[in-house]
N, C-alpha and C. Protein backbone atom coordinates (compact mmCIF):
# COMPACT_ATOMS: atom_id res chain seq x y z
N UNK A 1 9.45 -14.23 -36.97
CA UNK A 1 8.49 -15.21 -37.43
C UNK A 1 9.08 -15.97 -38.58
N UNK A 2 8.71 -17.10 -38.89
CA UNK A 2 9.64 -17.83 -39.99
C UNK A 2 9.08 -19.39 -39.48
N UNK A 3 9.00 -19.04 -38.34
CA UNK A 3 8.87 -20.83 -37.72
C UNK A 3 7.85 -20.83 -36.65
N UNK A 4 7.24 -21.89 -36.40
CA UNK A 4 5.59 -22.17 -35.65
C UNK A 4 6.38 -22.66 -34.31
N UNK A 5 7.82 -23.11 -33.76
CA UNK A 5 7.74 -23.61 -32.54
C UNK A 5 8.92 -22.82 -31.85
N UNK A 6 8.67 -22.56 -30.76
CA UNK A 6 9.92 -22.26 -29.88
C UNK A 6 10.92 -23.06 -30.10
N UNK A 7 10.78 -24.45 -30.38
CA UNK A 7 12.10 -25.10 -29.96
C UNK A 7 12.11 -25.46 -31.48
N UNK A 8 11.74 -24.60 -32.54
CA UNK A 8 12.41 -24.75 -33.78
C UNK A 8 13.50 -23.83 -34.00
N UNK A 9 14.03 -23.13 -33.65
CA UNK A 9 14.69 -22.05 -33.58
C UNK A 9 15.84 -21.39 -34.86
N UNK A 10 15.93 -22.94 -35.46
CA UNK A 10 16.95 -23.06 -36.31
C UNK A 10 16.34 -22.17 -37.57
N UNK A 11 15.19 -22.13 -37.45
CA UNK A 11 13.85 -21.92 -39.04
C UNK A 11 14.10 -20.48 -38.53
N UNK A 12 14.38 -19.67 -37.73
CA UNK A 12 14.41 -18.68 -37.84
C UNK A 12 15.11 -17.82 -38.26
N UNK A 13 14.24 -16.59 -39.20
CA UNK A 13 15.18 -15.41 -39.80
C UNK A 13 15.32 -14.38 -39.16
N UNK A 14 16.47 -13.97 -38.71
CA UNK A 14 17.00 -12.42 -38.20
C UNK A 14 16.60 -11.55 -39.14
N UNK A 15 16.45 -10.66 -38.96
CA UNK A 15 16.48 -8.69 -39.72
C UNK A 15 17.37 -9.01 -40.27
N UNK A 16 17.99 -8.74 -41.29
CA UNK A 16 19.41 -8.30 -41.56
C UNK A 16 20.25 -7.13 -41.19
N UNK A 17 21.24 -6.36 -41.28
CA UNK A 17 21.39 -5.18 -40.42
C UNK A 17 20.97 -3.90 -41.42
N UNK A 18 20.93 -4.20 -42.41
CA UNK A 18 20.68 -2.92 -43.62
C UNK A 18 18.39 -2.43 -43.50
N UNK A 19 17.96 -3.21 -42.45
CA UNK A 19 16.33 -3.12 -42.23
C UNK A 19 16.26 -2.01 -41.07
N UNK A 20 17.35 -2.55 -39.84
CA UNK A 20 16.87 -1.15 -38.81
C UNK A 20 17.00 0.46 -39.59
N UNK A 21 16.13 0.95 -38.34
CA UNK A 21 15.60 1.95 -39.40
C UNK A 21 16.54 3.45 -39.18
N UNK A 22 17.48 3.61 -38.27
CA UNK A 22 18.42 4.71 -38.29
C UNK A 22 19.51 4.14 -37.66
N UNK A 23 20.62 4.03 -37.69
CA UNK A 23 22.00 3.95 -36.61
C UNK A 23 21.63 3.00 -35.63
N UNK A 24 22.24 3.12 -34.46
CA UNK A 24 22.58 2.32 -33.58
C UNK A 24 20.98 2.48 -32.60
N UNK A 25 20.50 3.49 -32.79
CA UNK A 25 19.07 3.77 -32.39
C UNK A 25 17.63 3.18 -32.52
N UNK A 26 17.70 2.12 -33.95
CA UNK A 26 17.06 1.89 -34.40
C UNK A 26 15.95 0.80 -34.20
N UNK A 27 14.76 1.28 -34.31
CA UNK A 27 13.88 0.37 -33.78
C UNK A 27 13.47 -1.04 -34.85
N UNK A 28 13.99 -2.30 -34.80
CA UNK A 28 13.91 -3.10 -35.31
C UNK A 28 13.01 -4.73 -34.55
N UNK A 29 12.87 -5.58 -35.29
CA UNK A 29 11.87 -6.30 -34.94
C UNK A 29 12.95 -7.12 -33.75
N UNK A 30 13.82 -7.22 -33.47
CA UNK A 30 14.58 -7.49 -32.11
C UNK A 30 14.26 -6.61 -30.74
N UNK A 31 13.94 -5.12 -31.46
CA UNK A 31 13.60 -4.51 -30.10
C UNK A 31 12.59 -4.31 -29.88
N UNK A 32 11.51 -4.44 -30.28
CA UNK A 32 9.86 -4.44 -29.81
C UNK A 32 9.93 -5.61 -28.91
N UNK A 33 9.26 -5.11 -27.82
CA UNK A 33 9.20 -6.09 -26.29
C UNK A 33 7.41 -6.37 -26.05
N UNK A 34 7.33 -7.46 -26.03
CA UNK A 34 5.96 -7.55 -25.86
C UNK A 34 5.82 -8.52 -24.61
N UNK A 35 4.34 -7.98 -23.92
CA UNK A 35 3.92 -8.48 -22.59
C UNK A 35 3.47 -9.97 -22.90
N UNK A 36 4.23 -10.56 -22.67
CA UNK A 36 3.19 -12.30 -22.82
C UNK A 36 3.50 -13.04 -21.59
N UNK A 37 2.70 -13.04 -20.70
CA UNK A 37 2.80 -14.16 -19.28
C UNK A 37 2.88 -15.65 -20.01
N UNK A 38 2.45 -16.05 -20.91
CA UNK A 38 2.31 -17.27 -21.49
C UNK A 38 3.12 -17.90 -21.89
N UNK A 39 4.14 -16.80 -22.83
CA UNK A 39 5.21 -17.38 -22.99
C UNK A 39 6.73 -15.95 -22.78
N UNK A 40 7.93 -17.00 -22.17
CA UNK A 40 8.81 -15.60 -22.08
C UNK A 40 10.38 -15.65 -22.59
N UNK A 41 9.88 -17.01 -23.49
CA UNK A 41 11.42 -17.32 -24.10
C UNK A 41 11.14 -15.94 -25.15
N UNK A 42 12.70 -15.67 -25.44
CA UNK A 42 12.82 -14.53 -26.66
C UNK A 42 12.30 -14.89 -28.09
N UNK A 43 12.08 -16.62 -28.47
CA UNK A 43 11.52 -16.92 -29.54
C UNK A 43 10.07 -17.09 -29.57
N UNK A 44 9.82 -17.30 -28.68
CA UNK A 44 7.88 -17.26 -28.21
C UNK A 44 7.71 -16.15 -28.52
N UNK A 45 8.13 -14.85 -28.25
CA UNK A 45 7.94 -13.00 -28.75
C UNK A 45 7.87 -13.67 -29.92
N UNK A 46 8.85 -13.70 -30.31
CA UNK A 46 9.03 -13.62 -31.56
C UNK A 46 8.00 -14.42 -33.04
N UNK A 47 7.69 -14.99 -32.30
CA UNK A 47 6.90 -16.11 -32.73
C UNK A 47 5.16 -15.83 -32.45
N UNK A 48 5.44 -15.22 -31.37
CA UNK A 48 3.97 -14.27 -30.87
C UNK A 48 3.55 -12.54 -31.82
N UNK A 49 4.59 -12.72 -32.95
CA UNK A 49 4.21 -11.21 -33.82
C UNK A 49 4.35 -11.31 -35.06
N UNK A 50 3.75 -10.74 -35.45
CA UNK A 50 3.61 -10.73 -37.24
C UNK A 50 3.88 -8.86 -37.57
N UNK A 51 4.86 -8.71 -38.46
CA UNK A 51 5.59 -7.60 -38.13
C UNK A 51 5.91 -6.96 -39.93
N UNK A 52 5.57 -6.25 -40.27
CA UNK A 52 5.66 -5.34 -41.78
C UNK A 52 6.49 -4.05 -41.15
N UNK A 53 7.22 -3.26 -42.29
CA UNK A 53 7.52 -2.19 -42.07
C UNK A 53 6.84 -1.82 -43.42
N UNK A 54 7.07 0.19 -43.24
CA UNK A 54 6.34 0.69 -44.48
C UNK A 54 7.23 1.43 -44.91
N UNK A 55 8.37 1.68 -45.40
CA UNK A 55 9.26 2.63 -46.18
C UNK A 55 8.74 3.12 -47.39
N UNK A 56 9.43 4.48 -47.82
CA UNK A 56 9.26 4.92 -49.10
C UNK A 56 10.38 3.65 -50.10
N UNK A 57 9.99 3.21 -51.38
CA UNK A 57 10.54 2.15 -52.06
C UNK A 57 11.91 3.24 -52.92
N UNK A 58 11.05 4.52 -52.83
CA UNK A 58 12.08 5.18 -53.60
C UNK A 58 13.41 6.30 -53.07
N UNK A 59 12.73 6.50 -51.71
CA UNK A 59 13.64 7.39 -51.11
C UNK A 59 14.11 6.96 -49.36
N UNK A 60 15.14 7.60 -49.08
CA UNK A 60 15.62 7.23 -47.24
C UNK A 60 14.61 7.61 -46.56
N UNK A 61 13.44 8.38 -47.08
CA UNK A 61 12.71 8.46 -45.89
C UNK A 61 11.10 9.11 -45.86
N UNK A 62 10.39 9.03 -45.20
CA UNK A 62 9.19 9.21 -45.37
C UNK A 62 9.52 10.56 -44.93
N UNK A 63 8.96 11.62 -45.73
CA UNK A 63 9.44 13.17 -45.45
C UNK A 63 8.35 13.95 -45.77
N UNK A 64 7.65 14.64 -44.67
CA UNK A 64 6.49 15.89 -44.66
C UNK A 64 4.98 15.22 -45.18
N UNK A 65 5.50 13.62 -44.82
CA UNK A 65 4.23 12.86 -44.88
C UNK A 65 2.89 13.02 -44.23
N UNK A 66 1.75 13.11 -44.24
CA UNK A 66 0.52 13.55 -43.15
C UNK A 66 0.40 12.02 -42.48
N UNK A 67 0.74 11.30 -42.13
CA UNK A 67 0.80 9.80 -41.58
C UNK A 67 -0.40 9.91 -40.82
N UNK A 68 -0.73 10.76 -40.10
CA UNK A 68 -2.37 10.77 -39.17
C UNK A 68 -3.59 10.50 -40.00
N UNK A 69 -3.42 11.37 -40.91
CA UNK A 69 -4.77 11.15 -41.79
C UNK A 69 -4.67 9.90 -42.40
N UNK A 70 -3.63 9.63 -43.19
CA UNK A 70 -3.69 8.15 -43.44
C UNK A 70 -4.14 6.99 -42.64
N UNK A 71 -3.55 7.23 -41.17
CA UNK A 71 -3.87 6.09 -40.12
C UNK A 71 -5.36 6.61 -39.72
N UNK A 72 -5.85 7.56 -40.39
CA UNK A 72 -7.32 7.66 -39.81
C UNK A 72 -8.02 6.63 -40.93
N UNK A 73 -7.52 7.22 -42.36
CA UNK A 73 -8.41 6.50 -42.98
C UNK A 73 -8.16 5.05 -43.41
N UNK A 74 -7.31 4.22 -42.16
CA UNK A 74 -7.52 3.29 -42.10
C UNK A 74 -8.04 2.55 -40.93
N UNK A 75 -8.52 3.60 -40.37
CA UNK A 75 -8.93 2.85 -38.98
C UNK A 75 -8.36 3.15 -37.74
N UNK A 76 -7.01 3.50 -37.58
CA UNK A 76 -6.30 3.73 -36.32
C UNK A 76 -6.53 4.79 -35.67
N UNK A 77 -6.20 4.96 -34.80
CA UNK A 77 -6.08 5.81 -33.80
C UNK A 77 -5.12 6.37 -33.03
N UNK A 78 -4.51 7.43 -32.79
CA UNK A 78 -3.30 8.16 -31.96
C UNK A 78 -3.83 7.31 -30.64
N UNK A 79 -2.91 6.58 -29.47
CA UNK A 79 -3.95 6.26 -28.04
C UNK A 79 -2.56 7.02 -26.93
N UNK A 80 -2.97 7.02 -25.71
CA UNK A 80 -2.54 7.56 -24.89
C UNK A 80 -1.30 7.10 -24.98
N UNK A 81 -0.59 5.73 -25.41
CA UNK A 81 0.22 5.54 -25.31
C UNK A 81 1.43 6.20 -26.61
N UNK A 82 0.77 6.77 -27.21
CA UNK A 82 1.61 8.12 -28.42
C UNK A 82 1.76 6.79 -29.81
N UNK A 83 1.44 6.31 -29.76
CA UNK A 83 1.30 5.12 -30.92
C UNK A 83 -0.14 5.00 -31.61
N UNK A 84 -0.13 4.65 -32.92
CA UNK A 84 -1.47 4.63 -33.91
C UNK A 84 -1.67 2.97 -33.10
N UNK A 85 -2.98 2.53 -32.75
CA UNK A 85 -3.48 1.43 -32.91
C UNK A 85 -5.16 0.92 -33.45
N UNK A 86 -5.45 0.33 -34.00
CA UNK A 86 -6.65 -0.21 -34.82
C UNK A 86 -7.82 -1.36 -33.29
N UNK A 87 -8.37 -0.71 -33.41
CA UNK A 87 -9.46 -1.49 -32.26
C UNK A 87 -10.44 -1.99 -33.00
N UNK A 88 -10.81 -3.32 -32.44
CA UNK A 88 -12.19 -4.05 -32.98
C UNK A 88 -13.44 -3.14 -32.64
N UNK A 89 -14.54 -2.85 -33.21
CA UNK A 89 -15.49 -2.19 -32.87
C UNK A 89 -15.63 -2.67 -31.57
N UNK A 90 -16.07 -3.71 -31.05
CA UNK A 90 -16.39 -4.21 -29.92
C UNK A 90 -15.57 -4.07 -29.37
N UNK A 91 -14.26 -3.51 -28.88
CA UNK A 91 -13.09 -3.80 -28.01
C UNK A 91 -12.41 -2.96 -27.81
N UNK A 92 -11.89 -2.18 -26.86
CA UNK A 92 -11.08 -1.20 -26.92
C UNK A 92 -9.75 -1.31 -25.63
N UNK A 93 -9.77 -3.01 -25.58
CA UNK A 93 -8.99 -3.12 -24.73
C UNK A 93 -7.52 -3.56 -25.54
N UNK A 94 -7.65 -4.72 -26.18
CA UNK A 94 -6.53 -5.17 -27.40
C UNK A 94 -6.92 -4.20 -28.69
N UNK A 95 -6.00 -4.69 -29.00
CA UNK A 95 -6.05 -3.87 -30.55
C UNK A 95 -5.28 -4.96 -31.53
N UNK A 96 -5.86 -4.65 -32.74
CA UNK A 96 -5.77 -5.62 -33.86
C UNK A 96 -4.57 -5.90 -34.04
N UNK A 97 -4.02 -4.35 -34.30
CA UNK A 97 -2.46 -4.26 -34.44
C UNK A 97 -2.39 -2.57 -34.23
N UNK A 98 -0.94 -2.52 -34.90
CA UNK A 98 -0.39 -1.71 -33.62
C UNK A 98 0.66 -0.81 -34.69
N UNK A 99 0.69 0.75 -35.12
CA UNK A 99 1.76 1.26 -35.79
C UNK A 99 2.73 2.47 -34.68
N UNK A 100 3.49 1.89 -34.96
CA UNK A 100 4.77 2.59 -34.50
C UNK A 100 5.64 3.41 -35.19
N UNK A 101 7.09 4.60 -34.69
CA UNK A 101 7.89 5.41 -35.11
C UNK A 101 9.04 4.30 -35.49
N UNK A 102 9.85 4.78 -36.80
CA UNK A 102 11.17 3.56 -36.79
C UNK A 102 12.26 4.12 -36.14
N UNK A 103 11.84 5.71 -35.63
CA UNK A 103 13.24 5.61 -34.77
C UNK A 103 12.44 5.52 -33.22
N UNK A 104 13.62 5.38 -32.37
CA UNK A 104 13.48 4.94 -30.99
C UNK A 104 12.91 6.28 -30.14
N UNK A 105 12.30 6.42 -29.51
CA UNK A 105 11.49 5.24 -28.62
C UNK A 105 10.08 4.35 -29.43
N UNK A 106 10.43 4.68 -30.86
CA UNK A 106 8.63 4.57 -31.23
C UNK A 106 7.49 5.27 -31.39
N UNK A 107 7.15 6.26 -30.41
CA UNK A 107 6.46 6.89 -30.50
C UNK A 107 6.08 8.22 -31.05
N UNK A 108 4.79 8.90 -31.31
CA UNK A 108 4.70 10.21 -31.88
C UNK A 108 4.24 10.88 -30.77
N UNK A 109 5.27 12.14 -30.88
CA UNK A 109 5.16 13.24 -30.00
C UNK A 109 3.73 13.47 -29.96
N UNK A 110 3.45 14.09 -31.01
CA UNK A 110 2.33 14.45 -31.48
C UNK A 110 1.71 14.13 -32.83
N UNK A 111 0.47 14.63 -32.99
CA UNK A 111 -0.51 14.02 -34.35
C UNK A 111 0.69 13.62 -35.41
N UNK A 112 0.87 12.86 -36.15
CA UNK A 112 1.85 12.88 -37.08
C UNK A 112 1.32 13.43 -38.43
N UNK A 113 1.28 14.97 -38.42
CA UNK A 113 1.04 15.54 -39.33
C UNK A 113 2.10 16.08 -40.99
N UNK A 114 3.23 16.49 -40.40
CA UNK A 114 3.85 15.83 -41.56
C UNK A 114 5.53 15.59 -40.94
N UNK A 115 5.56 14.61 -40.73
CA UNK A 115 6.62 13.19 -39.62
C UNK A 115 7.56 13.26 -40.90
N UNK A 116 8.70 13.04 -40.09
CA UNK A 116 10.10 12.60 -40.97
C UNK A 116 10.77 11.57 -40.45
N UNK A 117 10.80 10.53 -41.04
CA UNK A 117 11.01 9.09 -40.06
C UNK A 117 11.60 8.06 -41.36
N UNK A 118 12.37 7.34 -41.15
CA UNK A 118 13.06 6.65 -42.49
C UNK A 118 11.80 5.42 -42.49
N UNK A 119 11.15 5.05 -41.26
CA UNK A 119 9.64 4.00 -41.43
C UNK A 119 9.19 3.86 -40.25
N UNK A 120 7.87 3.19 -40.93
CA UNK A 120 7.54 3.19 -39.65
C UNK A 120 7.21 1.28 -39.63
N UNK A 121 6.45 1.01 -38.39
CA UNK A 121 6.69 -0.24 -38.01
C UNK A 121 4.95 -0.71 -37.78
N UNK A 122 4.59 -1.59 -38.43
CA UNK A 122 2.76 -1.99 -37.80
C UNK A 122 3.21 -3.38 -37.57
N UNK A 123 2.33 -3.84 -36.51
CA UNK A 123 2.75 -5.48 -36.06
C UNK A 123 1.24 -5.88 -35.21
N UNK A 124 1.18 -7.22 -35.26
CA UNK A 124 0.05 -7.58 -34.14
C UNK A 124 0.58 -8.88 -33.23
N UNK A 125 0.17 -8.75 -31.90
CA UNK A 125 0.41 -9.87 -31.33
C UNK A 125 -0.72 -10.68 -31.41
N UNK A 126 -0.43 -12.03 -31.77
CA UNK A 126 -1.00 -13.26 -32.18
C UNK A 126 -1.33 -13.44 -30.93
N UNK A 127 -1.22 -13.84 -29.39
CA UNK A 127 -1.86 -14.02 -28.61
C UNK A 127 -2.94 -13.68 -27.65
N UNK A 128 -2.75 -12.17 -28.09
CA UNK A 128 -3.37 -11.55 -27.48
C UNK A 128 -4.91 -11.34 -28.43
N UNK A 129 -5.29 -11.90 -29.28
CA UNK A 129 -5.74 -11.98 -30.40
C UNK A 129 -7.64 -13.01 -30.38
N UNK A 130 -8.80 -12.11 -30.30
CA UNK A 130 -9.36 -13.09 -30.67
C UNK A 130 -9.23 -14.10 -31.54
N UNK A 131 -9.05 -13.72 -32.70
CA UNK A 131 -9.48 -13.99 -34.33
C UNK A 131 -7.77 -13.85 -34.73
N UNK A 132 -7.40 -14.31 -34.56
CA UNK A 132 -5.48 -14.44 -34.88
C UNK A 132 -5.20 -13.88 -36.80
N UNK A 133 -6.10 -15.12 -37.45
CA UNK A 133 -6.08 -14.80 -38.70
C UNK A 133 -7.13 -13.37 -39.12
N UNK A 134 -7.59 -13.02 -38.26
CA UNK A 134 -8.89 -11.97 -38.58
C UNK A 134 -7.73 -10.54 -38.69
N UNK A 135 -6.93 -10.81 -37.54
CA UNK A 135 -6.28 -9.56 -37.47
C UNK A 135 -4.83 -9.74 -38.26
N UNK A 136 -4.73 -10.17 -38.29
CA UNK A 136 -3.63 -10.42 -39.80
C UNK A 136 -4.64 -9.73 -40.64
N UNK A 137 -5.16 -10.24 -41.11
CA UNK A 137 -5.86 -9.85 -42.55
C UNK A 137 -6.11 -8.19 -42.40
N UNK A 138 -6.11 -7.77 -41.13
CA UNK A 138 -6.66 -6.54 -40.83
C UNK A 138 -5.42 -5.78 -40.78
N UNK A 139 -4.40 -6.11 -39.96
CA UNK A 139 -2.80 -5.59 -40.40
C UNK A 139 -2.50 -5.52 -41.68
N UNK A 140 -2.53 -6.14 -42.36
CA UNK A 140 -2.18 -6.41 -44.12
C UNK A 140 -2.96 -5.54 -44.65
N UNK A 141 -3.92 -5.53 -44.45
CA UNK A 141 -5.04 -4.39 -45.06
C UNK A 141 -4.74 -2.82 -44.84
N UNK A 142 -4.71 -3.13 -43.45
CA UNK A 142 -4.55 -0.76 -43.00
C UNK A 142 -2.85 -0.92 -43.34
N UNK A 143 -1.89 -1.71 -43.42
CA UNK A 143 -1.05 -1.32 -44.01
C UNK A 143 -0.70 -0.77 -45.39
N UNK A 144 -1.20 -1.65 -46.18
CA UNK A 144 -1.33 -1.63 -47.46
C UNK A 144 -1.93 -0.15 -47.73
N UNK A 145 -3.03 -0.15 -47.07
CA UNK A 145 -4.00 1.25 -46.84
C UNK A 145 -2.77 2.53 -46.93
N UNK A 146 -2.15 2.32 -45.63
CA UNK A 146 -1.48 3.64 -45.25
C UNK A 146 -0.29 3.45 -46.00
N UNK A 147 0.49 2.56 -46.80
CA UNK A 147 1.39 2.77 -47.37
C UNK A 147 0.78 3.30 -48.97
N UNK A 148 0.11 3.15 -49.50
CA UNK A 148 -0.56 3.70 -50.63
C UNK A 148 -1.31 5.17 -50.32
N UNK A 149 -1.86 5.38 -49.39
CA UNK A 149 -1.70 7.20 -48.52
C UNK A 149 -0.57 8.05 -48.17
N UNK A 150 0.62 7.57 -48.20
CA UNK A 150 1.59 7.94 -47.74
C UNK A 150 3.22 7.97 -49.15
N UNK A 151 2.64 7.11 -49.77
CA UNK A 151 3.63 6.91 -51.07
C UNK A 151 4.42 5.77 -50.72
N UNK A 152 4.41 5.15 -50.05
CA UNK A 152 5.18 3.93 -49.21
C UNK A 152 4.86 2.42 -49.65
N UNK A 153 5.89 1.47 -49.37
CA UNK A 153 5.79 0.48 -49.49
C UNK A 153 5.59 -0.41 -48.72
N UNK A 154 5.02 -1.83 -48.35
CA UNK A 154 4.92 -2.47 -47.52
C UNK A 154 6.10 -3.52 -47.65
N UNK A 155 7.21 -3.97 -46.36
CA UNK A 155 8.04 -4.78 -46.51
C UNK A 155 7.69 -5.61 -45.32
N UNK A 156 8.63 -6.95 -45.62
CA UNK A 156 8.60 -7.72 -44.53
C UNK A 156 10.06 -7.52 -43.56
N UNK A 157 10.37 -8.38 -42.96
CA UNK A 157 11.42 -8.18 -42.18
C UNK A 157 12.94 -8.28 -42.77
N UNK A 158 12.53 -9.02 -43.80
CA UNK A 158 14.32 -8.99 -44.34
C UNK A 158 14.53 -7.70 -45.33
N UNK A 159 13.19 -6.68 -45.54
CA UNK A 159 13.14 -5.75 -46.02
C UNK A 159 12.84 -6.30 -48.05
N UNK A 160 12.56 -6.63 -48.20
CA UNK A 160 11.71 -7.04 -49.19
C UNK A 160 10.37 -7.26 -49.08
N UNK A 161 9.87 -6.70 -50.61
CA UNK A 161 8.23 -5.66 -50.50
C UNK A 161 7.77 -7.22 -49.99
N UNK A 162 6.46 -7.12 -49.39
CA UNK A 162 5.45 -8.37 -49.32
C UNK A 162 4.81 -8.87 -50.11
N UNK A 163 4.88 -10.24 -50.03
CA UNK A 163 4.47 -11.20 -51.32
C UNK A 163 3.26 -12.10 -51.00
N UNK A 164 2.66 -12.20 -51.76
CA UNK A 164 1.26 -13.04 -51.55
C UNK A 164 2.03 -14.32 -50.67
N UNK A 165 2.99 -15.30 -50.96
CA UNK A 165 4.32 -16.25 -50.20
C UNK A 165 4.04 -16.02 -48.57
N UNK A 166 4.02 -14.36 -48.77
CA UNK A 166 4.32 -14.26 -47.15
C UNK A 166 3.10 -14.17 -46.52
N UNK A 167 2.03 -13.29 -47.45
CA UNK A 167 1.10 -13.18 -46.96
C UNK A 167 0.36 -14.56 -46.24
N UNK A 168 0.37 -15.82 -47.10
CA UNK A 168 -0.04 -17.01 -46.84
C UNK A 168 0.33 -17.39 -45.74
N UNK A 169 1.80 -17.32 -45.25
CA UNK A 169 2.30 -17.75 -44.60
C UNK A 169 2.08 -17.03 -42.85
N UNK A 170 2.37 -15.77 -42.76
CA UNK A 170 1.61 -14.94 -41.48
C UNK A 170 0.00 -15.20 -41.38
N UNK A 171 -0.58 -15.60 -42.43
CA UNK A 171 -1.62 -16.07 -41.93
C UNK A 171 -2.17 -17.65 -41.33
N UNK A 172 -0.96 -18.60 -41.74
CA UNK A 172 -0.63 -19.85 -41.28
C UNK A 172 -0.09 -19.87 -40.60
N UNK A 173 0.94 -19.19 -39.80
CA UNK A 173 1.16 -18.80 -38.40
C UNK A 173 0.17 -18.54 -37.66
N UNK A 174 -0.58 -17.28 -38.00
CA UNK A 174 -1.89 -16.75 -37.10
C UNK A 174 -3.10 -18.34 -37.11
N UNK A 175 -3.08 -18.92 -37.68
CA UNK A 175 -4.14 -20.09 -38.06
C UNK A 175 -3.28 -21.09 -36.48
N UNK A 176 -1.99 -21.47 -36.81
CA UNK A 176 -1.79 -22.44 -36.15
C UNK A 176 -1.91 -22.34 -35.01
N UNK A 177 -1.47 -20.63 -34.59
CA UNK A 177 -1.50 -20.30 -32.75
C UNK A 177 -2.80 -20.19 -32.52
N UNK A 178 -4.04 -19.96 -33.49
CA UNK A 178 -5.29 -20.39 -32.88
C UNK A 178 -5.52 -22.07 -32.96
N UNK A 179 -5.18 -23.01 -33.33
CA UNK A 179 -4.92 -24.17 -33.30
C UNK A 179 -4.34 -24.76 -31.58
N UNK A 180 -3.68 -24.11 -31.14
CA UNK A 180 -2.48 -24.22 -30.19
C UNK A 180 -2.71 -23.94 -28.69
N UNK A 181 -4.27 -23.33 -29.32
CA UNK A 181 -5.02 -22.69 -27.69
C UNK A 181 -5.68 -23.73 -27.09
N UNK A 182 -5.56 -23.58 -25.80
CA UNK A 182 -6.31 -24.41 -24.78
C UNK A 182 -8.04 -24.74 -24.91
């Protein structure tokens, strides 16, 4: 995310390589694959997610963390698919957004009761999205949530903490792709 058009491409920022989250394994905002019939260029994904990681600020790794209870008391949920996700009261088909494992495949075996993981990954797809800016605000929030439950920090993709800058800005993304709808 960085730029509002597919065929801006130039506006866009890569990860840097020091953000994936273990070795050659590592689950970074290049490898999250998302379903969009709408659009299937690799910058439309890309452009279709708004994406935080949560690291410890002080150490390599989130270690003997209770990460479940945290993602409870922000709302999420373990779902069949072994991933925390946040559902609208009314909805239990999309989800607001979406937390993930930072190493590969992503997922938790089980409850993540106390997980050892260098981060983890929360993101929402903008299209799939009633309220685009609703669920931003709602990602930003149970993040913030679970990184202050957990001792963790909230970063963006070039791995620097999140800034009100950015905050504005993922939410002017989420604003424009509701702008953009039919």
């Amino acid at each position: 995310f960085g730029h509002f058009g597919a065929r801006d491409s130039s506006r866009v920022r890569r990860p840097p390589e020091n953000f994936t989250a273990e070795k050659e394994n590592a689950v970074s905002l290049t490898d999250i694959t998302v379903d969009s019939s709408s659009e299937t260029e690799p910058d439309a994904v890309i452009d279709d997610l708004i994406l935080v990681g949560i690291k410890s600020g002080r150490l390599p790794r989130l270690k003997g963390i209770d990460l479940h209870r945290a993602c409870l008391r922000a709302g999420l949920r373990r779902t069949e698919a072994q991933i925390y996700q946040r559902f609208p009261l009314d909805e239990t088909e999309n989800p607001l957004f979406s937390l993930v494992n930072g190493v590969e495949p992503g997922t938790f075996e089980c409850d993540a009761n106390a997980i050892d993981t260098p981060m983890v990954f929360v993101f929402t797809e903008l299209s799939k999205q009633a309220d685009p800016v609703f669920a931003v605000n709602e990602m930003i929030s149970g993040a913030r949530s679970i990184a202050r439950d957990i001792g963790g920090d909230v970063f963006d993709q070039t791995g620097t903490p999140v800034s009100k800058e950015w905050i504005d800005f993922a939410r002017a993304q989420a604003s424009h792709k509701t702008l953009l709808r039919p």
